[in-house]
PDB file of N, CA and C in Angstrom:
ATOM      1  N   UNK A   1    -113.506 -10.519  88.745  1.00  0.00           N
ATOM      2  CA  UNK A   1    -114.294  -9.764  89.696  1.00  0.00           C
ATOM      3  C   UNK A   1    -115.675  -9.408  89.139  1.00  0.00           C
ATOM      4  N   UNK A   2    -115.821  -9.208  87.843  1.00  0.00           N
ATOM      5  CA  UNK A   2    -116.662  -8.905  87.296  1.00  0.00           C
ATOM      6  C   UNK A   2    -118.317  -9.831  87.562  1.00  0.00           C
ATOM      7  N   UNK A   3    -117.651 -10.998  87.059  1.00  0.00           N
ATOM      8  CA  UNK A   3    -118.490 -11.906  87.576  1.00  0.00           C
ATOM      9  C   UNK A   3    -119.392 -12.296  88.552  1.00  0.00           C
ATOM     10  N   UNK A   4    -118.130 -12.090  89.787  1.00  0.00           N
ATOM     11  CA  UNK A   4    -118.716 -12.134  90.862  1.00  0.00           C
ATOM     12  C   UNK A   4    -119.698 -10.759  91.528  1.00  0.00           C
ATOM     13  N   UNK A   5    -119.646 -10.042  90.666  1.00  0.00           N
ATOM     14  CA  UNK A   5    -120.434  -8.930  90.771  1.00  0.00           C
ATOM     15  C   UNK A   5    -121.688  -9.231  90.371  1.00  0.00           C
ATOM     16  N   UNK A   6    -121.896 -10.088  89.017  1.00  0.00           N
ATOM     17  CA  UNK A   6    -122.852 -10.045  88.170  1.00  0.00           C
ATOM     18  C   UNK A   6    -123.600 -11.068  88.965  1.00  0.00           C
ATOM     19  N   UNK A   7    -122.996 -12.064  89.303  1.00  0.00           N
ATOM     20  CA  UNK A   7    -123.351 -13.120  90.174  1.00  0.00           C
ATOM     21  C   UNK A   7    -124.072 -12.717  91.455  1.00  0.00           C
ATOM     22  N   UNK A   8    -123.656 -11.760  92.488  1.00  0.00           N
ATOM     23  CA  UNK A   8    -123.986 -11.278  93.431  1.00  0.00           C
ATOM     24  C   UNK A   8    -125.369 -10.688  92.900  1.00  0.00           C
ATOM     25  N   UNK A   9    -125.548  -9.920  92.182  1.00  0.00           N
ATOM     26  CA  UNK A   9    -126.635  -9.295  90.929  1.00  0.00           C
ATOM     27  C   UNK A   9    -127.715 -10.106  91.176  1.00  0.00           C
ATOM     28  N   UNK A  10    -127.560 -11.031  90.667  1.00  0.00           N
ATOM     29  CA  UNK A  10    -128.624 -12.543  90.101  1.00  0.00           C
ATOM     30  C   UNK A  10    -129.012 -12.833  91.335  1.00  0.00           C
ATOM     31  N   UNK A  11    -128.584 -13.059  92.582  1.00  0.00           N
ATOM     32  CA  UNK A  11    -128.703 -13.942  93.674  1.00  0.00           C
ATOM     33  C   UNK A  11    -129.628 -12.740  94.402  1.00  0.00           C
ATOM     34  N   UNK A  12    -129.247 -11.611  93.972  1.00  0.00           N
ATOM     35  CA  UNK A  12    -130.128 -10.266  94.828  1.00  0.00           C
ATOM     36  C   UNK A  12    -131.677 -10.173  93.634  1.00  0.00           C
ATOM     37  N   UNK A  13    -131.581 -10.527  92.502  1.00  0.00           N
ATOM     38  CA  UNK A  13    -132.762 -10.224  91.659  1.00  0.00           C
ATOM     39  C   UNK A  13    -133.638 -11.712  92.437  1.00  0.00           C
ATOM     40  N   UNK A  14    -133.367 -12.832  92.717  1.00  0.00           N
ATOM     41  CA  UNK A  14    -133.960 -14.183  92.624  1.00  0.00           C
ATOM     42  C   UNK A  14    -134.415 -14.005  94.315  1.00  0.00           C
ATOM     43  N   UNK A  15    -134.120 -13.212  95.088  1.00  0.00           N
ATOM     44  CA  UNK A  15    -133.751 -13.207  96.657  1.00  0.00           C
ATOM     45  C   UNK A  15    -135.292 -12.156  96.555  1.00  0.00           C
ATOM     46  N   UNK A  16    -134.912 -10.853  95.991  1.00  0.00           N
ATOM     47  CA  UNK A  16    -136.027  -9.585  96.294  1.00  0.00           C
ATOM     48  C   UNK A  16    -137.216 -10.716  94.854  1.00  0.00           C
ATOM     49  N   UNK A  17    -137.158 -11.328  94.136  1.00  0.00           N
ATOM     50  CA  UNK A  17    -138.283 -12.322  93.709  1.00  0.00           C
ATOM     51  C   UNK A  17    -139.193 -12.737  94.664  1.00  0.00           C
ATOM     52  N   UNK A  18    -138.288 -13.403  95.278  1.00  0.00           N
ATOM     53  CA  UNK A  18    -139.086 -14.506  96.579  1.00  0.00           C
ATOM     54  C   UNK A  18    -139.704 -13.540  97.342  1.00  0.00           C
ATOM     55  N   UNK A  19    -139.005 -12.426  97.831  1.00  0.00           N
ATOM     56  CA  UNK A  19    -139.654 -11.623  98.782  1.00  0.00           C
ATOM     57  C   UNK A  19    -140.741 -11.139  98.281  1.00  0.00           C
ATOM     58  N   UNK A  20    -141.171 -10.720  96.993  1.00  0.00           N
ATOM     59  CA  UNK A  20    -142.542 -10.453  96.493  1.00  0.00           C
ATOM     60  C   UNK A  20    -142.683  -8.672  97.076  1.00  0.00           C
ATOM     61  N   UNK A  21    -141.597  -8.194  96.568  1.00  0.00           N
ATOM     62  CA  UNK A  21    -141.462  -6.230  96.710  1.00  0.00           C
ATOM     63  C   UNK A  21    -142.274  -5.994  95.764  1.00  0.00           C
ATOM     64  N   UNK A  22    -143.393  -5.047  96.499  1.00  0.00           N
ATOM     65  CA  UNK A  22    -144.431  -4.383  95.887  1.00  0.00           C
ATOM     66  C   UNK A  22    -143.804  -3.129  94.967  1.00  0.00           C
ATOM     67  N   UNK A  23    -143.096  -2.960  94.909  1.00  0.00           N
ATOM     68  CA  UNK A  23    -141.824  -1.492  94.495  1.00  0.00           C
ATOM     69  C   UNK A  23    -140.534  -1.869  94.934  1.00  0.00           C
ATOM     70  N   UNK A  24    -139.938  -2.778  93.371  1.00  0.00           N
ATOM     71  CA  UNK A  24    -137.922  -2.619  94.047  1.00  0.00           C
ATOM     72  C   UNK A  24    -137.352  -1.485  93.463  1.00  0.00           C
ATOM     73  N   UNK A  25    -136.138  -1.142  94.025  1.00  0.00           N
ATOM     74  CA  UNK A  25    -135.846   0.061  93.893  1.00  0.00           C
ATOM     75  C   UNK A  25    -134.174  -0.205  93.158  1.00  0.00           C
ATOM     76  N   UNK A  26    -133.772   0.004  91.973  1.00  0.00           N
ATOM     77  CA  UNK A  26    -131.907  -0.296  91.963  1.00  0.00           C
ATOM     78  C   UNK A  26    -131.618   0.852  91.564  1.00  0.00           C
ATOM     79  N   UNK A  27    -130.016   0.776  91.411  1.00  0.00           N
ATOM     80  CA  UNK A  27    -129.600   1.988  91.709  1.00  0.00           C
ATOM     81  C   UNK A  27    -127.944   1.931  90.666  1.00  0.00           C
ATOM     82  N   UNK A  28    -127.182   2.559  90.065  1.00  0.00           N
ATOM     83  CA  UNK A  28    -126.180   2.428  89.407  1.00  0.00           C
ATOM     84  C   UNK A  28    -124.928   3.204  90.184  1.00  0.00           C
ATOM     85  N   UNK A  29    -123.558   2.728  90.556  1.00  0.00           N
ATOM     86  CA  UNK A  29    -122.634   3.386  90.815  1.00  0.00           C
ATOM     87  C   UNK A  29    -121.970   3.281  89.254  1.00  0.00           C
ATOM     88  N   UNK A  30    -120.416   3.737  89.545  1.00  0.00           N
ATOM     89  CA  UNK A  30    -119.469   3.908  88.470  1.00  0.00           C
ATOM     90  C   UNK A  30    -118.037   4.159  89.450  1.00  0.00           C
ATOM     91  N   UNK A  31    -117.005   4.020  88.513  1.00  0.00           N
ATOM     92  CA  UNK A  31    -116.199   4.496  88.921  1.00  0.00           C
ATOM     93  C   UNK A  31    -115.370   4.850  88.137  1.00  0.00           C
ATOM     94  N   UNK A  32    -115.086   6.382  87.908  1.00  0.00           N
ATOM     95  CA  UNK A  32    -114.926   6.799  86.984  1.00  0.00           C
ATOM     96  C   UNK A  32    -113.444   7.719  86.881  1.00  0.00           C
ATOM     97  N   UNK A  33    -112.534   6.676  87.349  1.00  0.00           N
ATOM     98  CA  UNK A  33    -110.783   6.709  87.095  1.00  0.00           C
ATOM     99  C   UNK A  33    -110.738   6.131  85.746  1.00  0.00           C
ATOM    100  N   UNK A  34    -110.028   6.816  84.695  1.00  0.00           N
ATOM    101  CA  UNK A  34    -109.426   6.407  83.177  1.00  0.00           C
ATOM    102  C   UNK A  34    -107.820   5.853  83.605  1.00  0.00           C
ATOM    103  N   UNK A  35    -107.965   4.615  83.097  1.00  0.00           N
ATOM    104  CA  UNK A  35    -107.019   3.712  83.034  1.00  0.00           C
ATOM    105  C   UNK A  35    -107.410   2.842  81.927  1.00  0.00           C
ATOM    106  N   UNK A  36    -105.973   1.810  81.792  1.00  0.00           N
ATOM    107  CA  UNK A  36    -105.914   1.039  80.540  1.00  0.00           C
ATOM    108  C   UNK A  36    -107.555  -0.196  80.924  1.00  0.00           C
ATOM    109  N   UNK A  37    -107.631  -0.715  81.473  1.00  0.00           N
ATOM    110  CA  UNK A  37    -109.004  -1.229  81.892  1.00  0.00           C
ATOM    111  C   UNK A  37    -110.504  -0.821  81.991  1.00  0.00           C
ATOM    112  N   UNK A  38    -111.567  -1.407  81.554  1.00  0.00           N
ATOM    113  CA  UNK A  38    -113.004  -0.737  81.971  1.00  0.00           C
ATOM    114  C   UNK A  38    -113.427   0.030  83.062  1.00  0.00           C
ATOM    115  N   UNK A  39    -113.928   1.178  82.905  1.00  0.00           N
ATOM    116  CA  UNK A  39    -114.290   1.401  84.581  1.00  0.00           C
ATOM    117  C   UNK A  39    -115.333   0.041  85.177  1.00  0.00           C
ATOM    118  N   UNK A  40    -114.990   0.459  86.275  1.00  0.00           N
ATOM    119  CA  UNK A  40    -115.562  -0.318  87.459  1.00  0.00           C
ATOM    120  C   UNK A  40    -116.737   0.125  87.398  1.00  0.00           C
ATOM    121  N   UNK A  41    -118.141  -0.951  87.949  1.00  0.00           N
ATOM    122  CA  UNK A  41    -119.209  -0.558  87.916  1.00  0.00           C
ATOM    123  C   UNK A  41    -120.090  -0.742  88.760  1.00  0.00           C
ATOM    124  N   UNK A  42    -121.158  -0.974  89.571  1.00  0.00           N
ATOM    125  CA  UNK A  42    -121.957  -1.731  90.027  1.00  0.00           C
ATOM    126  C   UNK A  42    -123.298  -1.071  89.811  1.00  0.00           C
ATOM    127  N   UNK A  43    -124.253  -2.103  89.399  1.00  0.00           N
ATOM    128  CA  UNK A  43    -125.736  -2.154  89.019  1.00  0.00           C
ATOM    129  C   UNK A  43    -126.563  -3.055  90.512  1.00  0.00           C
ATOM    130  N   UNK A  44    -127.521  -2.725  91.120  1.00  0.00           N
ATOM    131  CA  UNK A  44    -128.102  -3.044  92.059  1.00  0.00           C
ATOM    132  C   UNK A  44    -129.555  -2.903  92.010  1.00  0.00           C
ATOM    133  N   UNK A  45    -130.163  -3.904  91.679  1.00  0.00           N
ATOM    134  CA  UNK A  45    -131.841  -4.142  91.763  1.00  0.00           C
ATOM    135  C   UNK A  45    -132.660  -4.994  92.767  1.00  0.00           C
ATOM    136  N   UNK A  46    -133.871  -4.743  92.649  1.00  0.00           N
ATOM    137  CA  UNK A  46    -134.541  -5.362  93.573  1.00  0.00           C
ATOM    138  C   UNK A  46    -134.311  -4.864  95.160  1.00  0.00           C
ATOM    139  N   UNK A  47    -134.523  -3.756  95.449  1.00  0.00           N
ATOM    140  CA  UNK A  47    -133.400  -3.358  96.897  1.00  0.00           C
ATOM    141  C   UNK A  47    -135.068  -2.585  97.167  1.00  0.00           C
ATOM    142  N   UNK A  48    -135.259  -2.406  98.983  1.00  0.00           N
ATOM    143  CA  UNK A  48    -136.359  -2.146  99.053  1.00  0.00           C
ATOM    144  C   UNK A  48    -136.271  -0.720  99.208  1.00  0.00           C
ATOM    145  N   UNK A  49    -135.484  -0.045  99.457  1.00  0.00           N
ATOM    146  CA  UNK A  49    -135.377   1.569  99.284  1.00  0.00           C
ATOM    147  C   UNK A  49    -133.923   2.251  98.591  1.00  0.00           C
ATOM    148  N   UNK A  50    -134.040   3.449  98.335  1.00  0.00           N
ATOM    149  CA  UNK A  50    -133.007   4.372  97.692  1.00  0.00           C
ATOM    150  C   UNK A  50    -131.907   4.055  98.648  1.00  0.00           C
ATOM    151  N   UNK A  51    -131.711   4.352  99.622  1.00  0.00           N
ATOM    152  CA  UNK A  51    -130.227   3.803 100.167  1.00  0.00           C
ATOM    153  C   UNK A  51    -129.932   2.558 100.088  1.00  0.00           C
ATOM    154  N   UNK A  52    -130.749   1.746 100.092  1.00  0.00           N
ATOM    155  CA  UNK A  52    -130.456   0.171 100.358  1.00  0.00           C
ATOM    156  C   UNK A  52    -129.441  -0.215  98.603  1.00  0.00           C
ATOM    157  N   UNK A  53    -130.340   0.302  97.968  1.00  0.00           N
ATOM    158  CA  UNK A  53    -129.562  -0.133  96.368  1.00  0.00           C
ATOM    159  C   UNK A  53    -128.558   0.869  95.972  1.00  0.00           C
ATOM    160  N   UNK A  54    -128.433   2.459  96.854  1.00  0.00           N
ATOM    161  CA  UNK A  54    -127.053   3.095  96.808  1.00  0.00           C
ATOM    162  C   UNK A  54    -126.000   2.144  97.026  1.00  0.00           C
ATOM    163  N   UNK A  55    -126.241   1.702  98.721  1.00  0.00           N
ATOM    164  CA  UNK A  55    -124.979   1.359  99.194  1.00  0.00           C
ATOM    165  C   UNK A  55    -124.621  -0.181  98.234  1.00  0.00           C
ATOM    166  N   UNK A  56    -125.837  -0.940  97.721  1.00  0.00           N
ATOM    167  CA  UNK A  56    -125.543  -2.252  97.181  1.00  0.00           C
ATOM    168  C   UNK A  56    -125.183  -1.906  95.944  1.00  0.00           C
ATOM    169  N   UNK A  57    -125.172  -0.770  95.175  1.00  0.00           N
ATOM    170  CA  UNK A  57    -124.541  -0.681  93.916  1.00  0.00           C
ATOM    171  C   UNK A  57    -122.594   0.268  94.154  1.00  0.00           C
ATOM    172  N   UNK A  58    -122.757   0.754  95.308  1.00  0.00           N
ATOM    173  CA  UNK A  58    -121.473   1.310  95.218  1.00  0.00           C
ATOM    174  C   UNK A  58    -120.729  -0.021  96.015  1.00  0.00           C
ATOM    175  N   UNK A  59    -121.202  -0.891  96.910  1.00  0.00           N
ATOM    176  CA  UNK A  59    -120.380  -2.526  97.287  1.00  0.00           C
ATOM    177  C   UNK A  59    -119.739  -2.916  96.069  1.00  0.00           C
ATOM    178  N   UNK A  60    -121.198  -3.530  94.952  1.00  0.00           N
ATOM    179  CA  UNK A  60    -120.950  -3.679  93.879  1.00  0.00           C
ATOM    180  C   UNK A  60    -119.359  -3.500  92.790  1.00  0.00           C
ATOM    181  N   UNK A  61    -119.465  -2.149  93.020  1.00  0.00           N
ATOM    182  CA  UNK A  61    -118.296  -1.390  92.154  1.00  0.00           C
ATOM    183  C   UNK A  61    -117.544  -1.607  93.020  1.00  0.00           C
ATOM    184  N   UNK A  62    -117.054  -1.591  94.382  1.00  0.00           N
ATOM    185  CA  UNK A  62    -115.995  -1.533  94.996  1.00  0.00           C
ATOM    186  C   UNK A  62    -115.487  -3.239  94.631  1.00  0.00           C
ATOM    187  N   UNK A  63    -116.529  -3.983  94.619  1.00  0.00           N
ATOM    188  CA  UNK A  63    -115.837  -5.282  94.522  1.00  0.00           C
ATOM    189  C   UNK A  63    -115.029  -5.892  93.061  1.00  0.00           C
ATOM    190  N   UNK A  64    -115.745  -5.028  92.315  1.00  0.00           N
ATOM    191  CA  UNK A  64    -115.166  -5.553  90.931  1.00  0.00           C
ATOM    192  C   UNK A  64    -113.447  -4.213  90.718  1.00  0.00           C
ATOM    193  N   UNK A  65    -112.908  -3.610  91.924  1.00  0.00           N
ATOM    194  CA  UNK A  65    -111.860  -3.249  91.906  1.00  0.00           C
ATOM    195  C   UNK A  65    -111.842  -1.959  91.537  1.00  0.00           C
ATOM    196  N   UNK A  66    -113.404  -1.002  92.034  1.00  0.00           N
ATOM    197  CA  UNK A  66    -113.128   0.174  91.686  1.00  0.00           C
ATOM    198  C   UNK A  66    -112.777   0.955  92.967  1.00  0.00           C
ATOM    199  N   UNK A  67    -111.720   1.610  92.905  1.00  0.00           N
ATOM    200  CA  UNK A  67    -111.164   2.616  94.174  1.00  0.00           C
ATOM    201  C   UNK A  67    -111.838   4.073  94.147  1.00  0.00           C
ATOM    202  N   UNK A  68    -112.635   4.301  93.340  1.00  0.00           N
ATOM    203  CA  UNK A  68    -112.907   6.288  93.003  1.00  0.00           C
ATOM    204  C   UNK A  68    -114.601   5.710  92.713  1.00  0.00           C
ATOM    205  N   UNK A  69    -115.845   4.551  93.501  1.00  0.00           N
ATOM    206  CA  UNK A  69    -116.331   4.708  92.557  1.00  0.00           C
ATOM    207  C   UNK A  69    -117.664   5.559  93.548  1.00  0.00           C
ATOM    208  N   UNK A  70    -118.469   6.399  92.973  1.00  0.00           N
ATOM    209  CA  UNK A  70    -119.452   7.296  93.336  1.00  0.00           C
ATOM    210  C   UNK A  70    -121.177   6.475  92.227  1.00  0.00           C
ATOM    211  N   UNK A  71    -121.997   6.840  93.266  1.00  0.00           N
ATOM    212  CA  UNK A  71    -123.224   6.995  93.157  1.00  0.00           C
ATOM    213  C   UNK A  71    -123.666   7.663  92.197  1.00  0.00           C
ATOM    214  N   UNK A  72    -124.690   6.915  90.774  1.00  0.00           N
ATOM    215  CA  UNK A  72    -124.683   8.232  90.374  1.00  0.00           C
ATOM    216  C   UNK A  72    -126.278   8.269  89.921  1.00  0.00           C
ATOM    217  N   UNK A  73    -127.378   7.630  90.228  1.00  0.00           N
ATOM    218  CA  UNK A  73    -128.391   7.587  89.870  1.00  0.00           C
ATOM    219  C   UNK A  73    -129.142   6.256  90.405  1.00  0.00           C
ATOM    220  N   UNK A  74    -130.644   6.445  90.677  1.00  0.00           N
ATOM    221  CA  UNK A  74    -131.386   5.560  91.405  1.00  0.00           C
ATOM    222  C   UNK A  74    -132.430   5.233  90.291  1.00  0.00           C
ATOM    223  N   UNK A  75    -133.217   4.508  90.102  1.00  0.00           N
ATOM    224  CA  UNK A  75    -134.441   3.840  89.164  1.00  0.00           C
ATOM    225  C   UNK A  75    -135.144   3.398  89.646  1.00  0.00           C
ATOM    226  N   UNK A  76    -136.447   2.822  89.410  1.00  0.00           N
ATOM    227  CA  UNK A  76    -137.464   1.695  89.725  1.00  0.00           C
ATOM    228  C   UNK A  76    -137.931   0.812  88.253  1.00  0.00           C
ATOM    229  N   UNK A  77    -137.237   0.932  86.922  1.00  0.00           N
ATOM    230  CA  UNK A  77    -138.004  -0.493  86.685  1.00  0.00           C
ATOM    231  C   UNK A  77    -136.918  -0.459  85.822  1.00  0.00           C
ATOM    232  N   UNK A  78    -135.911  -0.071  85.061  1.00  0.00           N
ATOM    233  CA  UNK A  78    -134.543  -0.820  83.979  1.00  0.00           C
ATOM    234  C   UNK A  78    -133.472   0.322  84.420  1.00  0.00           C
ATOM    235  N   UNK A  79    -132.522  -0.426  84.358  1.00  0.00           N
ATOM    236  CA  UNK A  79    -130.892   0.378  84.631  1.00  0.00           C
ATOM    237  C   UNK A  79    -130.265  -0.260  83.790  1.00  0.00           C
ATOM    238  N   UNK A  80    -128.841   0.911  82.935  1.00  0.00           N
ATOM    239  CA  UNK A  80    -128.339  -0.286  81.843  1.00  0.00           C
ATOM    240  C   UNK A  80    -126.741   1.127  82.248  1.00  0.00           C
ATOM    241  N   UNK A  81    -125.696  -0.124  82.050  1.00  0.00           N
ATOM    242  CA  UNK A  81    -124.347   0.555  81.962  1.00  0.00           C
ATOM    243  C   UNK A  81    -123.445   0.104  80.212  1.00  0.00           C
ATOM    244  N   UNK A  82    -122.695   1.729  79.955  1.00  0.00           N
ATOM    245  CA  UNK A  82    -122.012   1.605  79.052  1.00  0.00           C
ATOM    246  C   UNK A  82    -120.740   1.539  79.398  1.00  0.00           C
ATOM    247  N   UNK A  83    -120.020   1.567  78.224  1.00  0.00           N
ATOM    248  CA  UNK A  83    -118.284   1.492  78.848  1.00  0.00           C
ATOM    249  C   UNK A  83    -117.461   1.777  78.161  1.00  0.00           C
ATOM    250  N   UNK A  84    -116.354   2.190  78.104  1.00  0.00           N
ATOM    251  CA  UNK A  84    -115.355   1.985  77.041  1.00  0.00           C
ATOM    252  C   UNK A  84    -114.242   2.208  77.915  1.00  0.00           C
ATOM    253  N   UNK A  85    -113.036   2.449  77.406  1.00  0.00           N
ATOM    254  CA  UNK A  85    -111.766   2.724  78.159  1.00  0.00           C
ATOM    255  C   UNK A  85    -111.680   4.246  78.957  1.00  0.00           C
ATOM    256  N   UNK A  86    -112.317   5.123  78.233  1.00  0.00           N
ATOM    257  CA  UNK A  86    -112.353   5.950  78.767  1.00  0.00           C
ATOM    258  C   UNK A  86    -113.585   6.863  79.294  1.00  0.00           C
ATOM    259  N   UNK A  87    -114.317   5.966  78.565  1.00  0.00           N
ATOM    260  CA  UNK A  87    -115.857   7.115  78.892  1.00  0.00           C
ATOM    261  C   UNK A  87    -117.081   5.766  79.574  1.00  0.00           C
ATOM    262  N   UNK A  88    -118.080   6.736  79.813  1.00  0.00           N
ATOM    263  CA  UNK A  88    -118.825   5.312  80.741  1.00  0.00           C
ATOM    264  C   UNK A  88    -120.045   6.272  79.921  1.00  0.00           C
ATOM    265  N   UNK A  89    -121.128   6.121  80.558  1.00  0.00           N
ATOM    266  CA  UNK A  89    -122.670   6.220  80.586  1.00  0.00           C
ATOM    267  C   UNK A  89    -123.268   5.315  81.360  1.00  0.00           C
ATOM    268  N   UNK A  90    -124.971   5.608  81.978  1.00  0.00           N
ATOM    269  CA  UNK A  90    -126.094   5.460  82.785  1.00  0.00           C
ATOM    270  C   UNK A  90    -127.148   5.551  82.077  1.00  0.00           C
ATOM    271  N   UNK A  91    -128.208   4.548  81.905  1.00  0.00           N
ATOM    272  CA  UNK A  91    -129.339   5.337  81.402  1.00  0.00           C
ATOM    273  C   UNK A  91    -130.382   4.184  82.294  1.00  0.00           C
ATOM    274  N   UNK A  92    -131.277   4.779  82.352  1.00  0.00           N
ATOM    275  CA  UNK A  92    -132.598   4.168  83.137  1.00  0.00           C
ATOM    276  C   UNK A  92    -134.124   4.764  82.618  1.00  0.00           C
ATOM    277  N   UNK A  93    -134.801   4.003  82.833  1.00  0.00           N
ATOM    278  CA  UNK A  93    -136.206   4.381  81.879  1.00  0.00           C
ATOM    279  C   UNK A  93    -137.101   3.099  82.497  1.00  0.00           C
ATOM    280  N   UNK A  94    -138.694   3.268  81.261  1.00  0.00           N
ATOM    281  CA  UNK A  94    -139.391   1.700  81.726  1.00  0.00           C
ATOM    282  C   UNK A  94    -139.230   1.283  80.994  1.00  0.00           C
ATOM    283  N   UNK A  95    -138.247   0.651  80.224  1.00  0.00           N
ATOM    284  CA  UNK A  95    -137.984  -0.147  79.428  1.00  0.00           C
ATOM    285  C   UNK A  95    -136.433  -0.657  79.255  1.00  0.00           C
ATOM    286  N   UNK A  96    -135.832  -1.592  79.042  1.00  0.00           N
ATOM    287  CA  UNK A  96    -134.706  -1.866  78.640  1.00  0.00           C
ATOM    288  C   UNK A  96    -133.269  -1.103  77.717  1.00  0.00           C
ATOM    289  N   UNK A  97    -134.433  -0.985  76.363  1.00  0.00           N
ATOM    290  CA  UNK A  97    -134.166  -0.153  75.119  1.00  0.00           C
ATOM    291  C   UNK A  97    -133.930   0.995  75.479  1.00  0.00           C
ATOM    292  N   UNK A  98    -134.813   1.407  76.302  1.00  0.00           N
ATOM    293  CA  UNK A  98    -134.834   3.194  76.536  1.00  0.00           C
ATOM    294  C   UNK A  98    -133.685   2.756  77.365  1.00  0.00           C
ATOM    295  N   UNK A  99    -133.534   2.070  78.551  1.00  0.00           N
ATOM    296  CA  UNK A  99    -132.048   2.498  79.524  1.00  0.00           C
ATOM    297  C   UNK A  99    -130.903   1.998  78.857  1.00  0.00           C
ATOM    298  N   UNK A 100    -130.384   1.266  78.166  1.00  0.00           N
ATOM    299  CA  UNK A 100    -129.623   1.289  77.139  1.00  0.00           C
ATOM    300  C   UNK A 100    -128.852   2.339  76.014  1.00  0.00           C
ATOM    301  N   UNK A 101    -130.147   2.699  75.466  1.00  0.00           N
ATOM    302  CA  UNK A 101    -130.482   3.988  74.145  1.00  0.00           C
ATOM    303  C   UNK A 101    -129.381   4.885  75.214  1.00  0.00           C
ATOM    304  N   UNK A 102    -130.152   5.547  76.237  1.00  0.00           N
ATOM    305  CA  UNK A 102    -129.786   6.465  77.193  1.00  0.00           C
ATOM    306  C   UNK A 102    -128.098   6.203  77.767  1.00  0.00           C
ATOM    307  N   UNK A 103    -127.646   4.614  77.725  1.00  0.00           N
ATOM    308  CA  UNK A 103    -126.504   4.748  78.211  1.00  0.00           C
ATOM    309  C   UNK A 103    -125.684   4.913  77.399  1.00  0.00           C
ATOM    310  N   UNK A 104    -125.787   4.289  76.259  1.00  0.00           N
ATOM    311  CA  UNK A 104    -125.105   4.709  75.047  1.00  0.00           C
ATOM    312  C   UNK A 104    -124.328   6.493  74.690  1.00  0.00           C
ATOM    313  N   UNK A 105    -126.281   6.841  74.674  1.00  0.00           N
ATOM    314  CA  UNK A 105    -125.935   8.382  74.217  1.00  0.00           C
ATOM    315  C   UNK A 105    -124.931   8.725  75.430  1.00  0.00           C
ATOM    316  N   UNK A 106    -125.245   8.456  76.565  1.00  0.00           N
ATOM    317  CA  UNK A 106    -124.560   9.345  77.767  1.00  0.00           C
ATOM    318  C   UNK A 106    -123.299   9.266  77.374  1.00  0.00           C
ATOM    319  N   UNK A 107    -122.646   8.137  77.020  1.00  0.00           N
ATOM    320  CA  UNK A 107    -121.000   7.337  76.954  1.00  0.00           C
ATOM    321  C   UNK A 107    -120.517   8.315  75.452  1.00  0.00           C
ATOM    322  N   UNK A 108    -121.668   8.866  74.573  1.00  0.00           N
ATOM    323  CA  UNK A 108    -121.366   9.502  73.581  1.00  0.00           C
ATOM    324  C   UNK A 108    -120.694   8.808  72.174  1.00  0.00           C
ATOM    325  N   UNK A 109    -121.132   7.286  72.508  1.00  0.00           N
ATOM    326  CA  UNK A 109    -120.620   6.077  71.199  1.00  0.00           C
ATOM    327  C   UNK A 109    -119.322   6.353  70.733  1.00  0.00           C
ATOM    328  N   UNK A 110    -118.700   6.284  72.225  1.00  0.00           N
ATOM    329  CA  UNK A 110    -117.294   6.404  72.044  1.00  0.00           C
ATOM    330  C   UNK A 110    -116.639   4.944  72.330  1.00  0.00           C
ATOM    331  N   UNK A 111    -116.921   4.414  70.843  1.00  0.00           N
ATOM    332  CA  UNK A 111    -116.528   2.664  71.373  1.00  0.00           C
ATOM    333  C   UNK A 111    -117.144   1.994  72.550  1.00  0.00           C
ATOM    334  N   UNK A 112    -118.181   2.437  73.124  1.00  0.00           N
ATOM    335  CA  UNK A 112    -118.778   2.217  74.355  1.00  0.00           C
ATOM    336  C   UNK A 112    -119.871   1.025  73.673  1.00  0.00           C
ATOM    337  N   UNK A 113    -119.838   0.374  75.149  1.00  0.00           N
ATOM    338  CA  UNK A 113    -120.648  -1.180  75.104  1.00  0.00           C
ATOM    339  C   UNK A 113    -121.369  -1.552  76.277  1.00  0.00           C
ATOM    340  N   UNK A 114    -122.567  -1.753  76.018  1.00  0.00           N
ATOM    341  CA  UNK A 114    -123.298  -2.170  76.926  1.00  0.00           C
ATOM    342  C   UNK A 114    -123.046  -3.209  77.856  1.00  0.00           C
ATOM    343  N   UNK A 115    -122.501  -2.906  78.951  1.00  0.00           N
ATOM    344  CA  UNK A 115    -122.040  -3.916  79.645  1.00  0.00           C
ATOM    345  C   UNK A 115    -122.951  -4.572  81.007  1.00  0.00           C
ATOM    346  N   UNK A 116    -123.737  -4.450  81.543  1.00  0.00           N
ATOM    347  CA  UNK A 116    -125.255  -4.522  82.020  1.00  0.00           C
ATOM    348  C   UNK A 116    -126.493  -3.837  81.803  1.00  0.00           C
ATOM    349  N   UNK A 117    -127.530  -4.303  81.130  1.00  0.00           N
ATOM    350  CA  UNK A 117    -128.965  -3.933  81.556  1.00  0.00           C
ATOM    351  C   UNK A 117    -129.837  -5.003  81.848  1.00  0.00           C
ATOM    352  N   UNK A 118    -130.592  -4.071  82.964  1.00  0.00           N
ATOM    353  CA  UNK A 118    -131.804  -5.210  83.697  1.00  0.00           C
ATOM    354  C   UNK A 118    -132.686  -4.108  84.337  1.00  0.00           C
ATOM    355  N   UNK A 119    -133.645  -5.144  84.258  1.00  0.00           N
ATOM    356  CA  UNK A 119    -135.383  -4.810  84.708  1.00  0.00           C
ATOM    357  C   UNK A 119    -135.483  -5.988  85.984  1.00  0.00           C
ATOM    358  N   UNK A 120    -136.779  -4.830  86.699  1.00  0.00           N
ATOM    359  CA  UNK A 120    -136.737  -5.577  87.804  1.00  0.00           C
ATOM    360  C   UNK A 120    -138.356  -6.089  87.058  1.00  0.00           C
TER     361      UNK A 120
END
């Protein structure tokens, strides 16, 4: 499922490309039930307003099999997700490093791993 998340991702970054958005907007869900598996996630860029990349980042998470997953922050130029079994993190900034750095700390480097970041 994952994949096809990440996949869906790519086809929305190459899609809002072509369209030539003067300002894209993405947005990060989560879903944040502790179970033996990663939480569920969805990352959504290139979207032309704050709801548009809500609802395409909480699709996102619903498709890769999250049942609990909530909205939890909007961006305009890097979004990056952490993970571990039990803890997650968000971080967003203008830079990669910085939304990364940020998801890390959030997850509290509790075995947590960067499991998407992207710039629009």
């Amino acid at each position: 499922m994952k994949k096809i998340a990440l996949l869906a991702l790519l086809v929305g970054l190459a899609t809002g490309a072509m369209a030539g958005n003067a300002l894209a907007i993405g947005a990060i869900a989560i879903d944040d039930q502790i179970g033996d598996d990663d939480p569920a996630y969805g990352l959504a860029i290139g979207e032309d307003s704050k709801e548009d990349a809500r609802r395409m980042a909480l699709r996102y998470c619903r498709e890769q099999g999250g049942t609990n997953c909530r909205y939890v922050v909007w961006f305009e130029t890097c979004g990056a997700v952490a993970v571990s079994k039990r803890y997650y993190g968000y971080g967003y900034g203008s830079t990669k490093a910085k939304a990364t750095g940020d998801a890390l700390e959030m997850c509290e480097r509790n075995s947590c791993r960067i499991v998407v970041a992207e710039c629009e």
